[in-house]
Protein backbone atom coordinates (compact mmCIF):
# COMPACT_ATOMS: atom_id res chain seq x y z
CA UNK A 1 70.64 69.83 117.64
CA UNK A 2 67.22 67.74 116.03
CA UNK A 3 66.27 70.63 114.72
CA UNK A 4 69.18 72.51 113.50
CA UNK A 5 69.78 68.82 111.81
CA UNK A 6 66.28 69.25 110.46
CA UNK A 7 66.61 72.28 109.27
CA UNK A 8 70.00 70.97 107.42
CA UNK A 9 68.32 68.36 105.66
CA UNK A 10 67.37 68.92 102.36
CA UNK A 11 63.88 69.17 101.34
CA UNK A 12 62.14 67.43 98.27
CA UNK A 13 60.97 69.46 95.78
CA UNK A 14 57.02 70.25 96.21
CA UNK A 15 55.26 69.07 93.08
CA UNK A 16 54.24 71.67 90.36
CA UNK A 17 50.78 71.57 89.44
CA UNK A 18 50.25 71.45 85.98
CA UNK A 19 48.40 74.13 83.71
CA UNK A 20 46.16 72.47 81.11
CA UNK A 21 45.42 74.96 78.66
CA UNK A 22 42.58 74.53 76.42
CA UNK A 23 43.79 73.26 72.83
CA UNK A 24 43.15 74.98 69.91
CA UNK A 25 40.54 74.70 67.69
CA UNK A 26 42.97 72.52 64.37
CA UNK A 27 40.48 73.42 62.01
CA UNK A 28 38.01 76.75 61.89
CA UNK A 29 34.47 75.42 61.97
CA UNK A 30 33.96 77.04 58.39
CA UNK A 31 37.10 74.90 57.26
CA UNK A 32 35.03 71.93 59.29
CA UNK A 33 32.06 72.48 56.94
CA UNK A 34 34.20 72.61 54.10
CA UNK A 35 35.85 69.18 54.53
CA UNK A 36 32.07 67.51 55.14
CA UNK A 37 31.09 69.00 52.07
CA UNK A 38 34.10 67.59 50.22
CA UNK A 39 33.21 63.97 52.26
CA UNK A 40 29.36 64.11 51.36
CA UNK A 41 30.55 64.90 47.49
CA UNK A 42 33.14 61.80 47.19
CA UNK A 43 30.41 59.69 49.17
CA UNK A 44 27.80 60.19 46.56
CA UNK A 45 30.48 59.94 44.08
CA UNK A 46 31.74 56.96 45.20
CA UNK A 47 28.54 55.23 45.54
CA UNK A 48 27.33 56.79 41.90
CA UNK A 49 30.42 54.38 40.60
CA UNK A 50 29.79 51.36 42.46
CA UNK A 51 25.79 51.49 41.52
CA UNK A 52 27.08 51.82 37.81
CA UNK A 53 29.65 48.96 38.61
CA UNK A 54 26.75 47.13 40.04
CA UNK A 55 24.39 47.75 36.74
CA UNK A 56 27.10 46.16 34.60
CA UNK A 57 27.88 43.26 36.42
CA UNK A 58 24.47 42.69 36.25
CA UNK A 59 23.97 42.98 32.58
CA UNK A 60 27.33 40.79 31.61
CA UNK A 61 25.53 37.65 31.24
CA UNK A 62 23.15 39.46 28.26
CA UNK A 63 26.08 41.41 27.02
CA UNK A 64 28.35 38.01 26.25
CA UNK A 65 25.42 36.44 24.98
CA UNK A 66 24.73 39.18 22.66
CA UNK A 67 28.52 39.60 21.96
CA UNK A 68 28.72 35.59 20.82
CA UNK A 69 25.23 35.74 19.31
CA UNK A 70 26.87 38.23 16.87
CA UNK A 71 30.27 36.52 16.81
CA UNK A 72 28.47 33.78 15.30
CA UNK A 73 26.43 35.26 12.43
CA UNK A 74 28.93 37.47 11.18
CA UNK A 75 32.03 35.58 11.93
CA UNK A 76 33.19 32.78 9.70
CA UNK A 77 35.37 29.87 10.86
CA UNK A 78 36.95 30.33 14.66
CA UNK A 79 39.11 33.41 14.05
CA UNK A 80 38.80 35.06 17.70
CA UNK A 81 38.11 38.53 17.54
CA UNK A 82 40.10 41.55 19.83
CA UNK A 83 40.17 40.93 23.40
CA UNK A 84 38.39 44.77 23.80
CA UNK A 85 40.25 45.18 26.56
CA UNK A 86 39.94 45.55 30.79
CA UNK A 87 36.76 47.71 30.41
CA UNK A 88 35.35 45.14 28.09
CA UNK A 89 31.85 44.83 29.78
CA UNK A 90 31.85 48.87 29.37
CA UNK A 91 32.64 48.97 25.64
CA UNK A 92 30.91 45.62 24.43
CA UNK A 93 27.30 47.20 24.58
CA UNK A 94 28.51 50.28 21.87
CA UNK A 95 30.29 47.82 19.50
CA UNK A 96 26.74 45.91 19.95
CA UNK A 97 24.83 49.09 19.26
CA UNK A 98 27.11 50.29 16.23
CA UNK A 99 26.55 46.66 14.82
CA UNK A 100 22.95 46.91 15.26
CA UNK A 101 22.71 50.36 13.27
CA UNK A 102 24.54 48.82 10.28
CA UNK A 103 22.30 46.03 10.26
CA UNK A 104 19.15 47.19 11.78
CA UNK A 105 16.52 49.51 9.66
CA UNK A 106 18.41 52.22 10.02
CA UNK A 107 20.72 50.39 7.74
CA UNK A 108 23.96 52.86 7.98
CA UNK A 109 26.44 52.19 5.43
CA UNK A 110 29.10 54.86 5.83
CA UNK A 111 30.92 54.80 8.75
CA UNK A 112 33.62 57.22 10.50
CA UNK A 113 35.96 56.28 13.37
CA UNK A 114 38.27 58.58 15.53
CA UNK A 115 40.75 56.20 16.38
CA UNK A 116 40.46 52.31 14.85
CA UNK A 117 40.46 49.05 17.13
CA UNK A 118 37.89 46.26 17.67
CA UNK A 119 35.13 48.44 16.57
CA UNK A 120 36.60 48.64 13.04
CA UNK A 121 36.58 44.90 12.79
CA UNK A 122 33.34 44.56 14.16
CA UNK A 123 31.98 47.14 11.84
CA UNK A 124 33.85 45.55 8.86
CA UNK A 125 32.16 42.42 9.49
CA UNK A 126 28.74 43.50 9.97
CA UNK A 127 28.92 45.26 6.37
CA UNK A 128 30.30 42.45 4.91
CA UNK A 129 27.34 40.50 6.04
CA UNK A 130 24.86 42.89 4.43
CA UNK A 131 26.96 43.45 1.15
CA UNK A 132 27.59 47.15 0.78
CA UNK A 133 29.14 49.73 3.18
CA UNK A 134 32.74 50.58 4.03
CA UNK A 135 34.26 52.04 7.30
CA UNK A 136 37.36 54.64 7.20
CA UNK A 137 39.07 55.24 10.73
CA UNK A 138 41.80 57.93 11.31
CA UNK A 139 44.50 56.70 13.85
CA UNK A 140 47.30 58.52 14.86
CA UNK A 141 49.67 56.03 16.17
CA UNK A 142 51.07 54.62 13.29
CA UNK A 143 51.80 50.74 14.83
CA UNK A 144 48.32 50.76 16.01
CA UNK A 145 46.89 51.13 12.47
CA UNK A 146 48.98 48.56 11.11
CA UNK A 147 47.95 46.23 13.56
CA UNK A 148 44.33 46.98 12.61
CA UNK A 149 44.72 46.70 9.35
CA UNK A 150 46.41 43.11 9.70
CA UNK A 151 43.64 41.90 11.36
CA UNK A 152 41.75 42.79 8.71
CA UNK A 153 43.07 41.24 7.07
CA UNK A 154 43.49 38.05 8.93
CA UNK A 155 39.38 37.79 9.32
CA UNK A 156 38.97 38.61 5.05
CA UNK A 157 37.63 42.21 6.06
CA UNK A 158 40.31 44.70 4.43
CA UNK A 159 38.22 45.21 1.09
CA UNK A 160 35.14 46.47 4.16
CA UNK A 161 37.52 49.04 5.96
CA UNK A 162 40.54 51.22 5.66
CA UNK A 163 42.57 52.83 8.27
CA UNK A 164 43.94 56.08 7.58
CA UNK A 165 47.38 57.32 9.09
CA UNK A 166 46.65 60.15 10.57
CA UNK A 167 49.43 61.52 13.47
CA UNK A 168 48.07 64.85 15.24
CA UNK A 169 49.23 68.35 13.81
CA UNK A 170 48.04 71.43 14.98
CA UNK A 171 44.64 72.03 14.44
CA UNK A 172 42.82 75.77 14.60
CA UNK A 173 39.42 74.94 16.64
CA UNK A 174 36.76 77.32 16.78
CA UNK A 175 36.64 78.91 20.23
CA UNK A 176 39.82 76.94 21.27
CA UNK A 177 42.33 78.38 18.98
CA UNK A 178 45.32 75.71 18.43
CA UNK A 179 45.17 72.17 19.51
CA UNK A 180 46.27 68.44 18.56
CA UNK A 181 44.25 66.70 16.03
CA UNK A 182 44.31 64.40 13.28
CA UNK A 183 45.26 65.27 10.06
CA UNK A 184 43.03 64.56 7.50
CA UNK A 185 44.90 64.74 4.45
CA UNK A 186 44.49 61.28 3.80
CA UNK A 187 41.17 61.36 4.64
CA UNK A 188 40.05 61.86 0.93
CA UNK A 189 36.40 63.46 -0.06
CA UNK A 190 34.25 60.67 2.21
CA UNK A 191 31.02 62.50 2.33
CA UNK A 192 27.32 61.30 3.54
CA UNK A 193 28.69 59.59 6.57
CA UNK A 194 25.59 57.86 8.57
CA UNK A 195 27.89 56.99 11.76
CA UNK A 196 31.04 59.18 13.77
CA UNK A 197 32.49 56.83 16.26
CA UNK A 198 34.94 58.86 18.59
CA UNK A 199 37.48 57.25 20.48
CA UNK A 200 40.12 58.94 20.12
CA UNK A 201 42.75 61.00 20.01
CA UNK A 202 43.55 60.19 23.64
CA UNK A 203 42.42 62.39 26.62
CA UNK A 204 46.16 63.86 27.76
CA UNK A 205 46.46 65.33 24.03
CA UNK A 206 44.74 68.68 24.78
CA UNK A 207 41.88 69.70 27.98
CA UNK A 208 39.31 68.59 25.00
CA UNK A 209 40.93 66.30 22.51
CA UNK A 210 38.14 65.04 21.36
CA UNK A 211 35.67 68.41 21.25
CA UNK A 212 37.36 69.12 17.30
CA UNK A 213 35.63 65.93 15.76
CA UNK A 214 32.59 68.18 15.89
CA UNK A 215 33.87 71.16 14.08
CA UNK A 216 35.96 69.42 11.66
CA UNK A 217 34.11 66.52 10.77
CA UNK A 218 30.39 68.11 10.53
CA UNK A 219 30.60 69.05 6.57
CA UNK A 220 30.98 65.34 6.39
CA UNK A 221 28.24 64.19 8.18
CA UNK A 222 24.80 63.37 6.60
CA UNK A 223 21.35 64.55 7.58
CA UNK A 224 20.53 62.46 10.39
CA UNK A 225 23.98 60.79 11.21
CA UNK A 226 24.27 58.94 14.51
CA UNK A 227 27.46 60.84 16.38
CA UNK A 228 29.03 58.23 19.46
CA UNK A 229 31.13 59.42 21.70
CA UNK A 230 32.87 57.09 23.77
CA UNK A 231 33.87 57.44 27.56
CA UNK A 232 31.26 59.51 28.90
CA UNK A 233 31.78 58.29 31.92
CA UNK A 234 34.38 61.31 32.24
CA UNK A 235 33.33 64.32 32.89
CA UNK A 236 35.30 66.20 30.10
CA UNK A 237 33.38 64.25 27.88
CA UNK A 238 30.13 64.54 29.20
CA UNK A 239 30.90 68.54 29.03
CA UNK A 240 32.23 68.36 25.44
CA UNK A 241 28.49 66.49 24.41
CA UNK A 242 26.78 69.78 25.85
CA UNK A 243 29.09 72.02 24.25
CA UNK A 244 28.14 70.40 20.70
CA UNK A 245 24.71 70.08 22.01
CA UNK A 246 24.59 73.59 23.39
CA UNK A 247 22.32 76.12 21.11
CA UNK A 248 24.09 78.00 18.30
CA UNK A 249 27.49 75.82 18.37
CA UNK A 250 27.07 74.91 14.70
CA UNK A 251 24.62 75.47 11.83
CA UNK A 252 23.17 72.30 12.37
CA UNK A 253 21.00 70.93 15.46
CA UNK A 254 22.43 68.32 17.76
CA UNK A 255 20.63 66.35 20.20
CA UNK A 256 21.18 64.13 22.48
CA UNK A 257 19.51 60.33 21.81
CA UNK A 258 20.53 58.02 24.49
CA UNK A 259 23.41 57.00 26.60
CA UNK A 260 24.93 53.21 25.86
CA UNK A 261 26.88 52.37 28.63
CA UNK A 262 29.73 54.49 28.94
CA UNK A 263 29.14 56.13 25.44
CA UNK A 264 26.41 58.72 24.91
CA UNK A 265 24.80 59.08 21.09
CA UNK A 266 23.96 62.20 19.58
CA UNK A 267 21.98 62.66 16.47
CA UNK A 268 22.39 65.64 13.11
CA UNK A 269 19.62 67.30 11.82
């Protein structure tokens, strides 16, 4: 009876072993390679930016001394000038090197702008100082100019620079067809120009916005005029300097002089 009761009794389940199979490979070892190279690139990247963010914490102390230095010889009474913005320690050194140029030996009279802001003022007061010289910049947003031009105004500078409305139209570009650009209708017959300042139109206007300032601007430009190029710190810049640069783009040589910052300066034959 024990064992037909035994036998009765229900028996617990045996355990199952478990198969552990080998897991898959999530990424193929030339994917693997891929994604290091990617990491390596953003590394060196990163730490290119944070050496150049390094460099100009390092030279702010010179730069506001330079920045006030000038302030006070060209500035009269306490008029402040324009806050030039969050990336002020980036820009101050070309609105110091455009001021030296008009004032230096080179003693550049003419001056061009792509877009109008603080360096118009600062221009407009460094010609004042020497007593000859005017500055013309094209801007396209139409509020922005007249802000410019009162603050001309407010420092006693509007007889030393004019802004020019100048909204983007279609533009035919030589090897880029059709793009935005300013219209220089109201431009006038400025010739001779020592100095192209570029800092504008804005970068979401077109791939290259700012490569046509070359092209349409060059007839303007006298032998040996300083070209600036602001925010060269981008790469489409950078590439639009060796595409002006590059042998055979116009019927004039440019080379490259120096970078200033974040701006890079070219020089016409």
């Amino acid at each position: 009876m024990k064992l037909f009761k035994a036998l009765a009794k229900p028996q617990a389940a045996k355990p199952q072993a478990t198969v552990v199979k080998p897991a898959e490979p999530v990424l193929s070892a030339a994917d693997t390679e891929q994604v290091l190279r990617a990491l390596q690139q953003q590394t060196k990247t990163l730490t290119a930016a944070l050496t150049g963010i390094r460099k100009q914490l390092e030279h702010q102390p010179y730069v506001v001394a330079e920045l006030m230095r000038r302030y006070n010889h060209l500035i009269d009474g306490d008029m402040p000038m324009p806050v030039l913005g969050a990336n002020w320690a980036a820009i101050a050194p070309t609105i110091l090197f455009i001021v030296d140029e008009v004032m230096g030996r080179s003693a550049r009279r003419t001056m061009l702008e792509c877009g109008s802001g603080a360096s118009t003022l600062w221009t407009a007061a460094a010609l004042r100082k020497c007593g000859e010289g005017h500055v013309t910049s094209v801007e396209h947003d139409r509020e922005f100019a007249e802000v410019t031009r009162q603050r001309l105004v407010d420092h006693g500078l509007e007889s030393w620079a004019t802004v020019v409305d100048a909204p983007l139209v279609d533009t035919e570009v030589p090897g880029l067809g059709t793009q935005p650009w300013y219209d220089l209708s109201g431009l006038g017959d400025i010739t001779d120009v020592d100095l192209l300042f570029i800092d504008g139109p804005p970068r979401p206007t077109a791939p290259l916005a700012r490569y046509p300032a070359m092209p349409q601007l060059l007839p303007r430009l006298a032998k040996g005029a300083l070209v600036v190029l602001d925010d060269t710190n981008r790469k489409v810049e950078r590439d639009i300097t060796k595409m002006w640069a590059s042998d055979g783009a116009f019927d004039r040589r440019v080379t490259f002089v120096k970078d200033v910052a974040r701006s890079t300066v070219l020089q016409l034959d």
